[in-house]
Protein backbone atom coordinates (compact mmCIF):
# COMPACT_ATOMS: atom_id res chain seq x y z
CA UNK A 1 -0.98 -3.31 18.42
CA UNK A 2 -1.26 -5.56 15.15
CA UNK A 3 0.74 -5.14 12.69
CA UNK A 4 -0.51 -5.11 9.06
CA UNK A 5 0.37 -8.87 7.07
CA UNK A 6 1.17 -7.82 3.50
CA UNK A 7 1.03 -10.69 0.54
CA UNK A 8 0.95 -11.34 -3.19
CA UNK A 9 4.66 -10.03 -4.06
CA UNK A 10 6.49 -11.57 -7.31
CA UNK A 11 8.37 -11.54 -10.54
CA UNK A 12 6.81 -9.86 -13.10
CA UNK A 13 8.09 -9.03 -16.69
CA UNK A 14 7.56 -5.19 -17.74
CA UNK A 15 4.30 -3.68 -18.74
CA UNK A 16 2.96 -6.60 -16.72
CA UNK A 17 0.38 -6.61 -13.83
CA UNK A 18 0.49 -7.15 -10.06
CA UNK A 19 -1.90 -7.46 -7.11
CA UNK A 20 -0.73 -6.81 -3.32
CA UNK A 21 -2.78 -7.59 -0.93
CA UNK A 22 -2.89 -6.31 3.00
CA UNK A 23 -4.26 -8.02 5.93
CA UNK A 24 -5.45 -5.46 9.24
CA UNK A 25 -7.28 -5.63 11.77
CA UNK A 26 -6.24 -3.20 14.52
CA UNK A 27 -8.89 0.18 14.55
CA UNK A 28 -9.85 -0.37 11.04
CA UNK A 29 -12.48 2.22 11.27
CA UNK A 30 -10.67 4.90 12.34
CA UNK A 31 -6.92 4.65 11.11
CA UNK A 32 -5.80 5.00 7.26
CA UNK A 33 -4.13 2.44 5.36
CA UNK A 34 -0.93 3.13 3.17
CA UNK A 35 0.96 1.45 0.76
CA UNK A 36 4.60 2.64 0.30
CA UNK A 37 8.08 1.41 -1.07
CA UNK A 38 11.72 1.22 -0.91
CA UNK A 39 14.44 0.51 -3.96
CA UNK A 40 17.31 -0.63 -3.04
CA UNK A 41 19.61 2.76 -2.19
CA UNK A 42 16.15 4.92 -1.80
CA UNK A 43 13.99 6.29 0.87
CA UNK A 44 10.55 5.00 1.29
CA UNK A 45 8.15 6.20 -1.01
CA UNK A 46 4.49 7.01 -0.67
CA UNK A 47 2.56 4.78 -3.17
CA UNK A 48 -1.25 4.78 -2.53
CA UNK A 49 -3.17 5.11 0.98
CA UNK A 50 -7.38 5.15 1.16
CA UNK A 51 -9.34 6.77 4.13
CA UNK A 52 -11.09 3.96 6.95
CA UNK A 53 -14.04 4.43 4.75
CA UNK A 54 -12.61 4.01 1.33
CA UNK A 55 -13.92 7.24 0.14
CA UNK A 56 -10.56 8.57 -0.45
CA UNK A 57 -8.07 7.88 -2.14
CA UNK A 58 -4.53 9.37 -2.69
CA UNK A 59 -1.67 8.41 -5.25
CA UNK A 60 2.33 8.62 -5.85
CA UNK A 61 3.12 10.95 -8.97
CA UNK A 62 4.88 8.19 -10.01
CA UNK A 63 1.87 5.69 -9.68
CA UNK A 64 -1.22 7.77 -10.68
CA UNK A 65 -3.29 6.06 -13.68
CA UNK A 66 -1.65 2.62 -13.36
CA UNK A 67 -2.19 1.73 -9.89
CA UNK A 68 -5.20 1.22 -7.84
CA UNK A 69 -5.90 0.74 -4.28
CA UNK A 70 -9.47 -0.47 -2.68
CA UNK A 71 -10.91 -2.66 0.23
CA UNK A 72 -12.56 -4.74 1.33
CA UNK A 73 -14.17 -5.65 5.24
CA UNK A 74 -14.90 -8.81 6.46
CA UNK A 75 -18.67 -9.90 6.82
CA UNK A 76 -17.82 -9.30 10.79
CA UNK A 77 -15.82 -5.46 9.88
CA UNK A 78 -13.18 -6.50 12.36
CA UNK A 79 -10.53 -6.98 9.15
CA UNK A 80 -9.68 -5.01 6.43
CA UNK A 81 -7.93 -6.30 3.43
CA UNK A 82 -6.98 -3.31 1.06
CA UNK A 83 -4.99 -4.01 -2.46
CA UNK A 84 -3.03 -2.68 -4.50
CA UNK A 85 -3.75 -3.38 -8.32
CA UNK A 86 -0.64 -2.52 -10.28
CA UNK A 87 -1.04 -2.58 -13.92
CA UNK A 88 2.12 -1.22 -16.59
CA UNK A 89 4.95 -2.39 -14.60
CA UNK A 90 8.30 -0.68 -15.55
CA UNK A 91 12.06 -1.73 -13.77
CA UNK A 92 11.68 1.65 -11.31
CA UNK A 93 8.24 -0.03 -10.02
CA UNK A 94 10.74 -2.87 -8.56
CA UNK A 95 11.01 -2.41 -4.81
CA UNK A 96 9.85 -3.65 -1.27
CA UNK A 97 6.54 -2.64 -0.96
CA UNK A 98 4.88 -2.03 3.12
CA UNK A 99 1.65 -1.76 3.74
CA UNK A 100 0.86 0.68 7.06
CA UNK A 101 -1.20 1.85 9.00
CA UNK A 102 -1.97 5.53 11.15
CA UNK A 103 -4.42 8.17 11.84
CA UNK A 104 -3.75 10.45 9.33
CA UNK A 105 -5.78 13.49 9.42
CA UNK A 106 -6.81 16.21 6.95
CA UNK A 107 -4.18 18.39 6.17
CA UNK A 108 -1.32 15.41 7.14
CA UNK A 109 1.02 14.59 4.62
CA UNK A 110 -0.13 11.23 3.54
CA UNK A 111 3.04 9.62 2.08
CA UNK A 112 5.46 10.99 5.04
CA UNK A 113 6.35 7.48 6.54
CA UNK A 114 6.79 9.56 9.80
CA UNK A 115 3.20 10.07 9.92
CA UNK A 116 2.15 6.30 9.61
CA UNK A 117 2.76 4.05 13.22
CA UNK A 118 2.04 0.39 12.16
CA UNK A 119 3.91 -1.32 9.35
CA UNK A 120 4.21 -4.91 8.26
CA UNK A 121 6.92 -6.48 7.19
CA UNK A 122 7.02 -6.00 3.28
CA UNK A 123 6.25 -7.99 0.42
CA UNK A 124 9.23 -7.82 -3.11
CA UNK A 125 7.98 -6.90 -5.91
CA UNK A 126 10.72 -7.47 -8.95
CA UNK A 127 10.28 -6.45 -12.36
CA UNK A 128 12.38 -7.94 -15.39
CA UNK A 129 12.87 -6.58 -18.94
């Protein structure tokens, strides 16, 4: 199945902004996208994830009032692109960030990367003081 294409990764000084970007196209309708991330030495961490319709939306702890994630279909609704606005950047916001996708259902643990089957391959976000 396809794999999500994540973009827009950087170098960013702290307190600074940052906009990820991710490309799908496989069940768009019906299966969640997720943004997580992993520091070097640290499991993967649930960042954001928003429902097939974008009516909901979850956060991180760790993320909640500086980042936010939204979509946006193509004019033919076969491709998703969701991003990840990421304002406040601080040195533990430094990490590979993957963009995923799964059927996640009610009641599912959202940011358990077991529960997620597609990922891409990850975009670096770095963050300098």
């Amino acid at each position: 199945q396809d794999q999500p294409v994540e973009s827009g990764g950087g170098s960013v000084e702290v307190g600074g902004s940052l906009t990820l970007s991710c490309r799908a196209s496989g069940k768009i309708h019906s299966r969640m996208i997720g943004w997580f991330r992993q520091a070097a030495g640290k499991g993967r961490e649930g960042v954001a994830a928003i429902s097939p319709s974008g009516a909901a939306t979850y956060y991180g702890d760790s993320v909640k009032g500086r980042f936010t994630i939204s979509q946006e279909l193509d004019n033919f609704k076969t491709t998703n692109t969701v991003y990840l606005q990421m304002s406040g950047l601080t040195p533990e916001d430094a990490a590979m960030y993957y963009c995923a996708q799964g059927y996640i259902r009610l009641g599912t643990e959202w940011d358990s990367p077991e529960n997620w089957d597609s990922w891409g391959q990850g975009t670096r976000v770095t963050v300098s003081s």
